[in-house]
Structure formats: C-alpha cells, structure tokens
Protein backbone atom coordinates (compact mmCIF):
# COMPACT_ATOMS: atom_id res chain seq x y z
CA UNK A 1 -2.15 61.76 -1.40
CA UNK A 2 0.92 63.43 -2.61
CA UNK A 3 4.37 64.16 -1.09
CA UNK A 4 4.73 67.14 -3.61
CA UNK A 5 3.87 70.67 -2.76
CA UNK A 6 3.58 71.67 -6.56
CA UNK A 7 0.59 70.04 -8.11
CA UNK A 8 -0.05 72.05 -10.97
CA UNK A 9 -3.22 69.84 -12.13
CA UNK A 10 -5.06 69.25 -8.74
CA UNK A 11 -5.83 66.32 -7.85
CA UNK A 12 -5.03 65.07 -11.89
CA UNK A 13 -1.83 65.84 -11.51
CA UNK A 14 -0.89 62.55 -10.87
CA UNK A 15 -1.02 60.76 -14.34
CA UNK A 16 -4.73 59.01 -14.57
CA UNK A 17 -2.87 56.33 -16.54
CA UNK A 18 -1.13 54.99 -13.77
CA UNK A 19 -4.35 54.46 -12.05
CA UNK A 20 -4.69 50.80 -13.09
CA UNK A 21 -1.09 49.99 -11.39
CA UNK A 22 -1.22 51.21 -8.22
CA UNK A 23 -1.99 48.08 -6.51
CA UNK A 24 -3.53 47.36 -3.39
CA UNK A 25 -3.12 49.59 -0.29
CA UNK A 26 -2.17 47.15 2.18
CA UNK A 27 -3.18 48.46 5.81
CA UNK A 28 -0.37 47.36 8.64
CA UNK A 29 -1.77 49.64 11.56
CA UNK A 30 1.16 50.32 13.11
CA UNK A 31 2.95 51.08 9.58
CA UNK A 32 0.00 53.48 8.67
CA UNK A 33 0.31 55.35 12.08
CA UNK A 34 3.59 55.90 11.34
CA UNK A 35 3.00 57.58 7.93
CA UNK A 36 4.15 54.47 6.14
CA UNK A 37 2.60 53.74 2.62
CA UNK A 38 2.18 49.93 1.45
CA UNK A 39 0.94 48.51 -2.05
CA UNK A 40 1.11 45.51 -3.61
CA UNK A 41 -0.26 43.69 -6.47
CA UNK A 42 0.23 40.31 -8.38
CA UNK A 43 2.38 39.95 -10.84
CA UNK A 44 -0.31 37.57 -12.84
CA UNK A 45 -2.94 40.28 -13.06
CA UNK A 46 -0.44 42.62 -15.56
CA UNK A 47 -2.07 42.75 -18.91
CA UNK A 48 -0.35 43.08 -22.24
CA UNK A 49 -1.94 46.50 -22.44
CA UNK A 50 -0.38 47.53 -18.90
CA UNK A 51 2.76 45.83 -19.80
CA UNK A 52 3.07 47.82 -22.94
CA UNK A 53 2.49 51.23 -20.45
CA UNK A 54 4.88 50.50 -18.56
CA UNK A 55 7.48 50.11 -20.77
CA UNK A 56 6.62 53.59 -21.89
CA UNK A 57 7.29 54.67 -19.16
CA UNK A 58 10.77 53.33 -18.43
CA UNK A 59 14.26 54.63 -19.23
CA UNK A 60 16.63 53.52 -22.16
CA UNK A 61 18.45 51.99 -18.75
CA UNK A 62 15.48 49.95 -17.60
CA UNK A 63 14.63 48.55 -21.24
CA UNK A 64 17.98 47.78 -21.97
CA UNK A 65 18.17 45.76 -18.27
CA UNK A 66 14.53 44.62 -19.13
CA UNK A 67 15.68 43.04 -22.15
CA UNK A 68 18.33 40.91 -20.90
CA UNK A 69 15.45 38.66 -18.39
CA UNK A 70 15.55 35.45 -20.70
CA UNK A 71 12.17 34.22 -19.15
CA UNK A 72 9.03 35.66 -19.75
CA UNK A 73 8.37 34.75 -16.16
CA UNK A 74 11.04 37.68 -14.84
CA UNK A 75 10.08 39.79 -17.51
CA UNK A 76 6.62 39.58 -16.37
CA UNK A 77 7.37 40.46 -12.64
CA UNK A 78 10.16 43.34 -13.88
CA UNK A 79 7.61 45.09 -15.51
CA UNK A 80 4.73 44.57 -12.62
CA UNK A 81 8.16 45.99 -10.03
CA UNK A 82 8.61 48.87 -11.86
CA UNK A 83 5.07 49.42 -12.93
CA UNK A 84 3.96 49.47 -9.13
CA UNK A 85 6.55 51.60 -8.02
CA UNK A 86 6.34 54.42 -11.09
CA UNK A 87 2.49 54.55 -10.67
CA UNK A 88 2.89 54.83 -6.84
CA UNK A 89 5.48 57.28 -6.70
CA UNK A 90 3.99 59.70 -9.48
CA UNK A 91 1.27 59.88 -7.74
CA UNK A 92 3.09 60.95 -4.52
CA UNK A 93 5.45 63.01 -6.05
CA UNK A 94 2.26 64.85 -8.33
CA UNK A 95 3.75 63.87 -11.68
CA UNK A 96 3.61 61.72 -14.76
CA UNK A 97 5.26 58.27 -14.37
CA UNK A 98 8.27 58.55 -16.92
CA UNK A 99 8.84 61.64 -15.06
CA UNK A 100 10.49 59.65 -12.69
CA UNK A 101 14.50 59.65 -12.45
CA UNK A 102 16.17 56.75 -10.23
CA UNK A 103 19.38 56.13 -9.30
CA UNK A 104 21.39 53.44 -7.26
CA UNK A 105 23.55 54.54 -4.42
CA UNK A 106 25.55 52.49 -2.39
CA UNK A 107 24.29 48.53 -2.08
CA UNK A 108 23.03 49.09 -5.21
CA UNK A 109 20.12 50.20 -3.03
CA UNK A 110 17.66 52.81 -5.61
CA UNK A 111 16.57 55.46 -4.07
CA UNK A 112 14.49 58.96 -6.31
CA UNK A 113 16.22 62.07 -7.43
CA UNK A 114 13.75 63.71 -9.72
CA UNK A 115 11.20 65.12 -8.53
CA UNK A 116 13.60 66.32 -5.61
CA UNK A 117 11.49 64.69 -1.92
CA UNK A 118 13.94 65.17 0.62
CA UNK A 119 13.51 62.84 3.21
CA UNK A 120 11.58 60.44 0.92
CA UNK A 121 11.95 56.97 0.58
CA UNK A 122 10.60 53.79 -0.83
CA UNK A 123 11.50 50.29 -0.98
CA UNK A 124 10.61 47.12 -3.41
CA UNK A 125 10.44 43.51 -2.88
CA UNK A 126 8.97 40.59 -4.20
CA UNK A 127 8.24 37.08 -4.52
CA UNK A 128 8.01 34.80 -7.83
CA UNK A 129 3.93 35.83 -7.58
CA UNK A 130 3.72 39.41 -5.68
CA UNK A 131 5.33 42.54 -5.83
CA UNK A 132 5.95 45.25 -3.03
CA UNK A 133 6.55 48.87 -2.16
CA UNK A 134 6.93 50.72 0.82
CA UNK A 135 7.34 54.41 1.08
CA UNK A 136 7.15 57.08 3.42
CA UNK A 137 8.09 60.73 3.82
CA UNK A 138 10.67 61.38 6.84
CA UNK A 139 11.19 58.06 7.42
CA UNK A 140 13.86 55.39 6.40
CA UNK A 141 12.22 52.13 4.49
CA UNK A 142 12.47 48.41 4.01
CA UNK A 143 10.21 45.65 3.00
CA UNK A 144 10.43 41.87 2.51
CA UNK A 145 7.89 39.53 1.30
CA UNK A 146 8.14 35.42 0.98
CA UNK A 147 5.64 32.86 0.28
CA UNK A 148 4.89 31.43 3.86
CA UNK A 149 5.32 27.67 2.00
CA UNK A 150 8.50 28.71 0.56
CA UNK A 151 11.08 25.69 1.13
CA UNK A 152 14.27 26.66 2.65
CA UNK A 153 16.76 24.52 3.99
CA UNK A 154 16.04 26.63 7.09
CA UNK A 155 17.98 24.51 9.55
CA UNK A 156 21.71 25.55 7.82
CA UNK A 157 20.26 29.10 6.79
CA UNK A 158 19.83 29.93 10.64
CA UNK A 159 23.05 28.68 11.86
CA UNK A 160 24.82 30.44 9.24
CA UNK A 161 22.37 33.80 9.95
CA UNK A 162 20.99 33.92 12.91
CA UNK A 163 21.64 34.39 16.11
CA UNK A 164 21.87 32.09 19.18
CA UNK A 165 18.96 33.62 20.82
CA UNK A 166 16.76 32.84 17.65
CA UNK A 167 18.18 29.30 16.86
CA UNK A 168 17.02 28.33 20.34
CA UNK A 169 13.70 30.15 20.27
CA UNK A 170 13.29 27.93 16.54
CA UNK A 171 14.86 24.82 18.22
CA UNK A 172 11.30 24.69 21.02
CA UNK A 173 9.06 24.44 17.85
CA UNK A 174 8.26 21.52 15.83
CA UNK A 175 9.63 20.65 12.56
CA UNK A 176 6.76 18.07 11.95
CA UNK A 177 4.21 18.86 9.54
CA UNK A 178 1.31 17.77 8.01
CA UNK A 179 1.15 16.78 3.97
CA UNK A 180 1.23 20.54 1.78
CA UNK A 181 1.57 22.11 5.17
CA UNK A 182 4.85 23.79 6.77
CA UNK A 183 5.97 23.02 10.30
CA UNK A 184 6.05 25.63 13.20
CA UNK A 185 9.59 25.97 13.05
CA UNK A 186 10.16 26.38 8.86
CA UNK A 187 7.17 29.15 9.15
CA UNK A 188 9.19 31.23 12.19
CA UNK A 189 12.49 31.02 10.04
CA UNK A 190 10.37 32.53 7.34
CA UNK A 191 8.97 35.18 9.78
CA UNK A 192 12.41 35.87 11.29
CA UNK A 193 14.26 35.94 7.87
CA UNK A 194 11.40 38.40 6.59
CA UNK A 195 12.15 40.82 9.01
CA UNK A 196 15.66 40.45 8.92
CA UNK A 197 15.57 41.21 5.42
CA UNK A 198 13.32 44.38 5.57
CA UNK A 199 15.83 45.55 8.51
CA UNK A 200 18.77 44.98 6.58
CA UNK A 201 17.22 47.27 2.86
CA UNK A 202 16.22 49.81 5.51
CA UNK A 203 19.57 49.94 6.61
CA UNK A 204 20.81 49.65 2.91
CA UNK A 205 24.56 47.97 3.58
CA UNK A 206 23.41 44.65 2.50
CA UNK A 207 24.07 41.59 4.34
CA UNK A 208 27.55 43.01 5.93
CA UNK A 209 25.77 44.42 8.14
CA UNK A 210 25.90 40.95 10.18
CA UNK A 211 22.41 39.37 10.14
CA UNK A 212 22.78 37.21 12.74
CA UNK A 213 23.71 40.09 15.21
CA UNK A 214 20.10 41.36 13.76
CA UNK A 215 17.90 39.87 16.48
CA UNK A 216 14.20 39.83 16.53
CA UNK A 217 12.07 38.08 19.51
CA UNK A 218 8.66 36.72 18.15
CA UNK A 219 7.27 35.01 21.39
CA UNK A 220 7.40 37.71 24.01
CA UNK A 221 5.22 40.30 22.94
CA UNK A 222 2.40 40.79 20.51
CA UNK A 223 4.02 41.44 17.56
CA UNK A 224 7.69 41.20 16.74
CA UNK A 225 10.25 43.30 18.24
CA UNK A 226 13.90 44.46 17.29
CA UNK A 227 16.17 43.31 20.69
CA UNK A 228 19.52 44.16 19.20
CA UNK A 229 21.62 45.19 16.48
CA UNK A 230 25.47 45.21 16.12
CA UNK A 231 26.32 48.99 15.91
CA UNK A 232 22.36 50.75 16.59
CA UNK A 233 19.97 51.54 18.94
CA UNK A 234 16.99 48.91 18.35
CA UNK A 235 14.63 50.95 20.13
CA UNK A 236 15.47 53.20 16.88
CA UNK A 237 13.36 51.33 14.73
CA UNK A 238 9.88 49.97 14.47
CA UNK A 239 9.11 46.25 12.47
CA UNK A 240 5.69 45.16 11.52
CA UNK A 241 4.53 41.19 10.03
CA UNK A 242 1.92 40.48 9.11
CA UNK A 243 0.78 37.11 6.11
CA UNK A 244 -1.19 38.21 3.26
CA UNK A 245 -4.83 36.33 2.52
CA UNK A 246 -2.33 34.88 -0.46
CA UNK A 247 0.25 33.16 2.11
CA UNK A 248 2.12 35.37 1.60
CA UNK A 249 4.76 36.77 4.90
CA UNK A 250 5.23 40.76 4.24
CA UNK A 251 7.92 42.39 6.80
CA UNK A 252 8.58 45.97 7.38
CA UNK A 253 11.01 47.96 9.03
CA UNK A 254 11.52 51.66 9.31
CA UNK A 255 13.35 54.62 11.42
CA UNK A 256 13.37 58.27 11.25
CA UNK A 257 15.13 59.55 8.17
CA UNK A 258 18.59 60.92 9.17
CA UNK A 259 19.29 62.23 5.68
C-alpha cells in the first residue's frame, strides 16, 4: 500500500531493502476501519546488518543525535525507531528510505515534509523492548505503548494527572496482587495513562494540554471511550487498547486531519 500517487517502479518502488524492517502489522479493528496503519517490532530482533542499513539511511542530523546515546541499549532501540518508521513510510510514500526528510514542529512533535502527503501523519512510541508507529492518511495520529508490568508509583501519578472521575473509578479496584503479578488498579492506571498519552501526541501540545481534564471511562462500555476534554469535542476522536501477546498495553488515538 502506498499513500503516493507517483510510483515510478510499481509495486518496487518502495525500496526492497526496507523489507526486513517493516515490522509487524498490528490489526486494532476499529483502527484499521478507520484507515489507520500500525507496526511494530522488537527492538532485540535488529541485527548488526540491519543496524548498519539503517544508519545509511539516516541524516547527518540523526547520526550526529544517534551518537550522543551513551548506552548501547538506546542506541539499539534509536536505530530499531527510526528503522521502523523509514521502512514504513517509504513504502507508503513509494520511495527509497533516505529519501525521507523530517522535521520537528511545535512540541518537538516530527511530522514528514519530503515526499510532500498532505494530510499524512504518523506517530512513534516505544518501550525499553518494542517500538511503534502509527500512520494514516487524512487523519490526525497518536500512539502509546507500556509494558503492562511496568512499576509506577501510580497512586501520586493519578492525583497529580488524572481526573476525579478516574481516581474514583481506580479507587473500586484492588491494589492487591499476587507475587510477579500487577494488581487491578496499577494495570487500569497503565491503561488510562496509555491512552492519555496517545491523546495528548495526537493533539501534539504536550502535557499543557491538561491531562487530567483528558478523561477516559474504561468500565461503561466495551472498549474505552473519550468523555471529555478541556477545550474539544470528545466525540471528535476515536481511542483504541488493546495488550500485545508480549504484555505489552498499545493505545491509539486519532481525529480527522484539520490541516
């Protein structure tokens, strides 16, 4: 699938190279309905080969940034983040990954301006072990992914971020668990801040925006839902959760694009 209407090569015209970073297609129904694209892949299974591809692909910006990670750890994961999301988007776009230009606009939120996609987006995320990327064409973007055994100090996180409605709804669960287990009420903080965060790089002003005005309801419906916001229409915006085979929590959030 590409976004591009130029694809001078066919269906080669996006780089065969890339093909061994594109990651796995992650299917969220109501994400894929909506035209929403989801990959993943973990940040162990980048080889020295594919790590040395990458990099060839990447701007004198990006190595120099690259460069600066002390631990091989975040160098690791940098290269898998930016390795997903060139391979991905090249092959959207129909061209070769270093064809790619980025740039950072307000938030320091990146966002593509060569090939020219208007009304494209994408988003990135990841944990210590996964990486993310969301994209879609007419739509606005964000994704958030955690570890569902993460440990938070949940109980000062929420009063400081959430709302009252959600502090109570997290207050009726148990914070007991069992040994290498989490308790009801640490894994809905992780679900809640999840979406939170995927809401907040959709909306791309950061945490001013006023998380705990951000309110999600988990226990009335299905699947999560958006009640309200602080200066939007909630019924605006779509969210989808959803935990990984991994353990991993993976949130998205997305509206029409207005730009």
């Amino acid at each position: 699938m590409c976004f591009s209407d130029e694809k001078p090569g066919g269906d080669a015209a996006c780089d065969p190279g890339a093909a061994t970073l594109k990651g796995e297609e992650l299917v969220l129904e109501a994400a894929r309905s909506a035209g929403v694209i989801v990959r993943s892949a973990a940040v162990e299974a980048l080889s020295l080969r594919v790590g040395e591809e990458v990099r060839g692909w990447m701007s004198a910006d990006e190595l120099a940034r690259h460069e600066r990670y002390a631990l091989e750890r975040l160098r690791r994961r940098d290269l898998s983040t930016r390795g997903l999301a060139r391979a991905t988007l090249s092959e959207l776009a129909g061209c070769a990954p270093h064809e790619l230009v980025f740039e950072k606009g307000a938030h320091e939120r990146p966002h593509l301006v060569s090939p020219a996609l208007p009304g494209f987006d994408f988003n990135l995320a990841h944990s210590e072990e996964r990486v993310v990327l969301a994209a879609a064409q007419g739509l606005r973007v964000g994704v958030d992914i955690e570890h569902g055994n993460r440990r938070v100090d949940h109980r000062n996180v929420a009063e400081r971020f959430f709302s009252d409605y959600e502090q109570r709804a997290l207050a009726r669960l148990s914070d007991e668990a069992e040994e290498g287990q989490v308790s009801a009420r640490r894994r809905r903080f992780l679900e809640l801040w999840v979406l939170k965060e995927a809401w907040m790089k959709a909306d791309g002003r950061g945490i001013s925006a006023g998380l705990n005005q951000v309110i999600f309801d988990l226990d009335s419906h299905a699947s999560p839902r958006l009640i309200a916001l602080p200066d939007d229409a909630p019924e605006r915006w779509e969210v989808a959760l959803t935990e990984l085979d991994d353990g991993h929590l993976l949130a998205l959030a997305w509206r029409e694009n207005s730009f």
